[in-house]
Protein backbone atom coordinates (compact mmCIF):
# COMPACT_ATOMS: atom_id res chain seq x y z
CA UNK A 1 81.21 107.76 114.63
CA UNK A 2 82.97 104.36 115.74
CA UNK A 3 82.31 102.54 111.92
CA UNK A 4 83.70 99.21 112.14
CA UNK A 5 86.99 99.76 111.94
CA UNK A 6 89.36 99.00 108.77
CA UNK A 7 93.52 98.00 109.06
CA UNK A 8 94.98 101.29 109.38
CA UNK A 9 97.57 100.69 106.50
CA UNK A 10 101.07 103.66 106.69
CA UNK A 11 101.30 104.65 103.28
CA UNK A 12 104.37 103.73 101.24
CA UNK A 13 107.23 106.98 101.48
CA UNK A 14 108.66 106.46 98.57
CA UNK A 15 106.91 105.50 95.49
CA UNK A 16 107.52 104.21 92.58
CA UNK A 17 109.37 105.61 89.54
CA UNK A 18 107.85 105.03 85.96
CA UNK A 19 109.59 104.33 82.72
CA UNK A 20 107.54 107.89 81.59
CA UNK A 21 108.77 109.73 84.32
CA UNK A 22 108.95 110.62 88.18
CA UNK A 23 105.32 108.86 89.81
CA UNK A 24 104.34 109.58 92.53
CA UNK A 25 101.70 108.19 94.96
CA UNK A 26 98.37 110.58 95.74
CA UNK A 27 95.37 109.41 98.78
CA UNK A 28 92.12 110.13 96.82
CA UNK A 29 88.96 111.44 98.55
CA UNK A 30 85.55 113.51 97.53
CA UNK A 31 83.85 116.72 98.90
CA UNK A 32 80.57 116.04 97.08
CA UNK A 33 81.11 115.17 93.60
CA UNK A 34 84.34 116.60 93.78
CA UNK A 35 87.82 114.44 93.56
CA UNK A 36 90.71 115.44 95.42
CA UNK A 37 94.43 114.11 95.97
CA UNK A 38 96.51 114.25 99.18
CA UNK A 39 100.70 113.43 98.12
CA UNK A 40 100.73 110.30 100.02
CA UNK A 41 104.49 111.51 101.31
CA UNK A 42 102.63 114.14 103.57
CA UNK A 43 100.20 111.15 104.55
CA UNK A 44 101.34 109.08 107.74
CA UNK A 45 98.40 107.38 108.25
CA UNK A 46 94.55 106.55 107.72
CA UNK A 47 92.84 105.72 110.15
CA UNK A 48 88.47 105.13 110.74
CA UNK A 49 86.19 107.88 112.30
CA UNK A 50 86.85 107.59 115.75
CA UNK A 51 85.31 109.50 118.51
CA UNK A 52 86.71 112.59 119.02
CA UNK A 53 86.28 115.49 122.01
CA UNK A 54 85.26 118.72 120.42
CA UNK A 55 86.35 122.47 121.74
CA UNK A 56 83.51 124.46 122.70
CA UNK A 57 83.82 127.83 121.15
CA UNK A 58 86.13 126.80 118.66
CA UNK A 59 85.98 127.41 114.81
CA UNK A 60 83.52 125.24 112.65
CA UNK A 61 86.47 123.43 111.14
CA UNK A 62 88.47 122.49 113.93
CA UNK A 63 86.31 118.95 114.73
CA UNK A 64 88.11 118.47 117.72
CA UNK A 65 90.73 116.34 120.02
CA UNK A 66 91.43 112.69 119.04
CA UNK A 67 93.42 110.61 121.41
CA UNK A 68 96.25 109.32 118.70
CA UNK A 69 98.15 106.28 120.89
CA UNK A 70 98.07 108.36 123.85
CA UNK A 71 98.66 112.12 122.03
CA UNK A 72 95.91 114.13 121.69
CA UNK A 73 96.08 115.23 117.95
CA UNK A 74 93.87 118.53 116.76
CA UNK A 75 91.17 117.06 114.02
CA UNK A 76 90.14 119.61 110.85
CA UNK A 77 87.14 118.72 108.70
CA UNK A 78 88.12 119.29 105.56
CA UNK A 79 84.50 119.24 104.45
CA UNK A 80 83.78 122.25 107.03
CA UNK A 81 87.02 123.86 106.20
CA UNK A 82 86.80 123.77 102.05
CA UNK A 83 82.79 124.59 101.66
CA UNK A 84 81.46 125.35 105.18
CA UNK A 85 79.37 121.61 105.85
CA UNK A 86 80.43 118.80 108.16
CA UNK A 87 81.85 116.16 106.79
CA UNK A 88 79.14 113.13 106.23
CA UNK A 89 79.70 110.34 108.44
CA UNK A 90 80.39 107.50 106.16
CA UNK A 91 81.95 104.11 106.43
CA UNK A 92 84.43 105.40 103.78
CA UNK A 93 84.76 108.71 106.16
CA UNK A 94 88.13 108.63 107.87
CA UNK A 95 90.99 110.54 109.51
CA UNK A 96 93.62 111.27 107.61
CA UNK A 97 96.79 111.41 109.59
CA UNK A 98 99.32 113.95 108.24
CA UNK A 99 102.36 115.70 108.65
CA UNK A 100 101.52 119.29 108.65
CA UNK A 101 104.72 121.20 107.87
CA UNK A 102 103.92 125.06 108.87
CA UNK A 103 105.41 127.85 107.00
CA UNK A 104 108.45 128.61 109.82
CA UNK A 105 109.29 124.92 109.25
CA UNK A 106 107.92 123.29 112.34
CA UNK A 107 106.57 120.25 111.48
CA UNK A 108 103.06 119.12 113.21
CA UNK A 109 100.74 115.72 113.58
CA UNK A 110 97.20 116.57 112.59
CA UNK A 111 94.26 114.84 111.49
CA UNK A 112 91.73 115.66 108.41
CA UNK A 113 88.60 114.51 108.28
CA UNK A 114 87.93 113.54 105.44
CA UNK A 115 84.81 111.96 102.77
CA UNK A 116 85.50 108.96 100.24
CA UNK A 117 88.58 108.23 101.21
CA UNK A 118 88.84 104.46 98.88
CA UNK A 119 92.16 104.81 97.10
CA UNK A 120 95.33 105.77 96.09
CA UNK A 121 96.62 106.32 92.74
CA UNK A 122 100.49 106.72 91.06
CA UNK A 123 100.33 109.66 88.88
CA UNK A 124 103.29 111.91 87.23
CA UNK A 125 102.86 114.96 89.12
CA UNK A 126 103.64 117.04 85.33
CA UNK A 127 100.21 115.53 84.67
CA UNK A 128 98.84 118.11 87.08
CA UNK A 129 98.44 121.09 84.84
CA UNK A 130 97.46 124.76 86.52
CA UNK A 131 93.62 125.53 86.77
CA UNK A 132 93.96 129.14 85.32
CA UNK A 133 91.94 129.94 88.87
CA UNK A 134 93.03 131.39 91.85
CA UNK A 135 90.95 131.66 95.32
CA UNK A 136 92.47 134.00 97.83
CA UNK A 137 91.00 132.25 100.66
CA UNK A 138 91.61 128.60 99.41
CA UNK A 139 95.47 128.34 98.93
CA UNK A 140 95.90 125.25 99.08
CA UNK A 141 94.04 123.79 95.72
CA UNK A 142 96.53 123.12 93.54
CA UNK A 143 96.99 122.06 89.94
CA UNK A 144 93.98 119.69 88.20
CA UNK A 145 94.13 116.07 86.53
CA UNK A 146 92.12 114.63 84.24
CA UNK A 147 91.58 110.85 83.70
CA UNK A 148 88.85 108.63 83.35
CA UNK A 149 86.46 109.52 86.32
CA UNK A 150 86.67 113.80 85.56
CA UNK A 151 88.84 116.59 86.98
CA UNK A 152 91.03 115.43 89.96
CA UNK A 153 92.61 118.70 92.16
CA UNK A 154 95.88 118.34 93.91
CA UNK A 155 95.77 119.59 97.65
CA UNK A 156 98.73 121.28 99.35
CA UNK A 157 98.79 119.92 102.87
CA UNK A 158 101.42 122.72 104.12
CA UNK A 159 99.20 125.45 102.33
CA UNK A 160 95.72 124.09 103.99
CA UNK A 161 95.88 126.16 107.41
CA UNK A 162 95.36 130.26 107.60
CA UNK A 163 97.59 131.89 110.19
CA UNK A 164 94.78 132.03 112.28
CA UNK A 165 93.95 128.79 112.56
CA UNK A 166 98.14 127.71 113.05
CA UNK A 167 97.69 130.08 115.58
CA UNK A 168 95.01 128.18 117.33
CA UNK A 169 96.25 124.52 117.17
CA UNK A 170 100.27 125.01 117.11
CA UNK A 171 100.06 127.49 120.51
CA UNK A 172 103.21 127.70 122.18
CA UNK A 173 103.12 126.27 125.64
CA UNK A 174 103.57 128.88 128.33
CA UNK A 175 106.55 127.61 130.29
């Protein structure tokens, strides 16, 4: 898993504006042949696959610990999480740093593991248009995108985590 490792570059918070309208700045990565876009304002960081410890017993898509300058940070493979396979390890593989904002507000650090991840792109989020199709158990894909490379699906960071799995990583400390 230690791939040579790449500057880990903070993403720009604010982005751009176009003449055409608001633009905004999306992280771009593939599950297969599929494209995907992270808003780069819930992105704090990329960093390269590092070695991580994993949980016995916990659930496929929790990968694990990662020691994040001296915070251990929970690590979700998206790959594991969206269609139920590990994520391939990949010189372009990397951990996406994020702030995870859960639905009472709280705000966490957590990494996703995540395939292709080469480049980010300004787009005018109205450009996103709603796929007509809804997944009960996948909140989180958003509105698609089309341009010159296919279908491009927004992904809602705050939407990615089930209860359950909140429930698992965010525990209250006992006191």
């Amino acid at each position: 898993m230690g791939a040579p490792s790449m500057i880990a570059n903070p993403l720009p918070a604010e982005p751009a504006k176009s003449a055409a309208g608001a633009s905004m700045l999306f992280l771009l990565f593939q599950l297969g042949a599929d494209r995907y876009a992270l808003d780069a304002r819930d992105v704090a960081e990329v960093l390269p696959l590092v070695n991580f410890k994993r949980i016995p017993q916990a659930q496929p898509a929790i990968a694990g610990l990662f020691d994040y300058r001296g915070t251990p940070l929970p690590v979700i493979d998206l790959n594991q999480l969206m269609s139920n396979r590990p994520a391939a390890q990949r010189f372009s593989t990397r951990i996406v740093l994020v702030n995870y904002r859960a639905p009472d507000g709280a705000s966490h650090r957590l990494g996703l593991i995540a395939e292709q991840v080469k480049e980010t792109v300004k787009r005018d989020p109205a450009s996103f248009v709603d796929s007509g199709v809804r997944t009960a158990g996948a909140p989180w894909l958003g509105p698609v995108a089309t341009d010159a490379d296919g279908l491009l699906q927004w992904i809602h960071v705050d939407k990615l985590l089930p209860q359950a799995l909140r429930d698992l990583l965010f525990q209250a400390t006992p006191e």
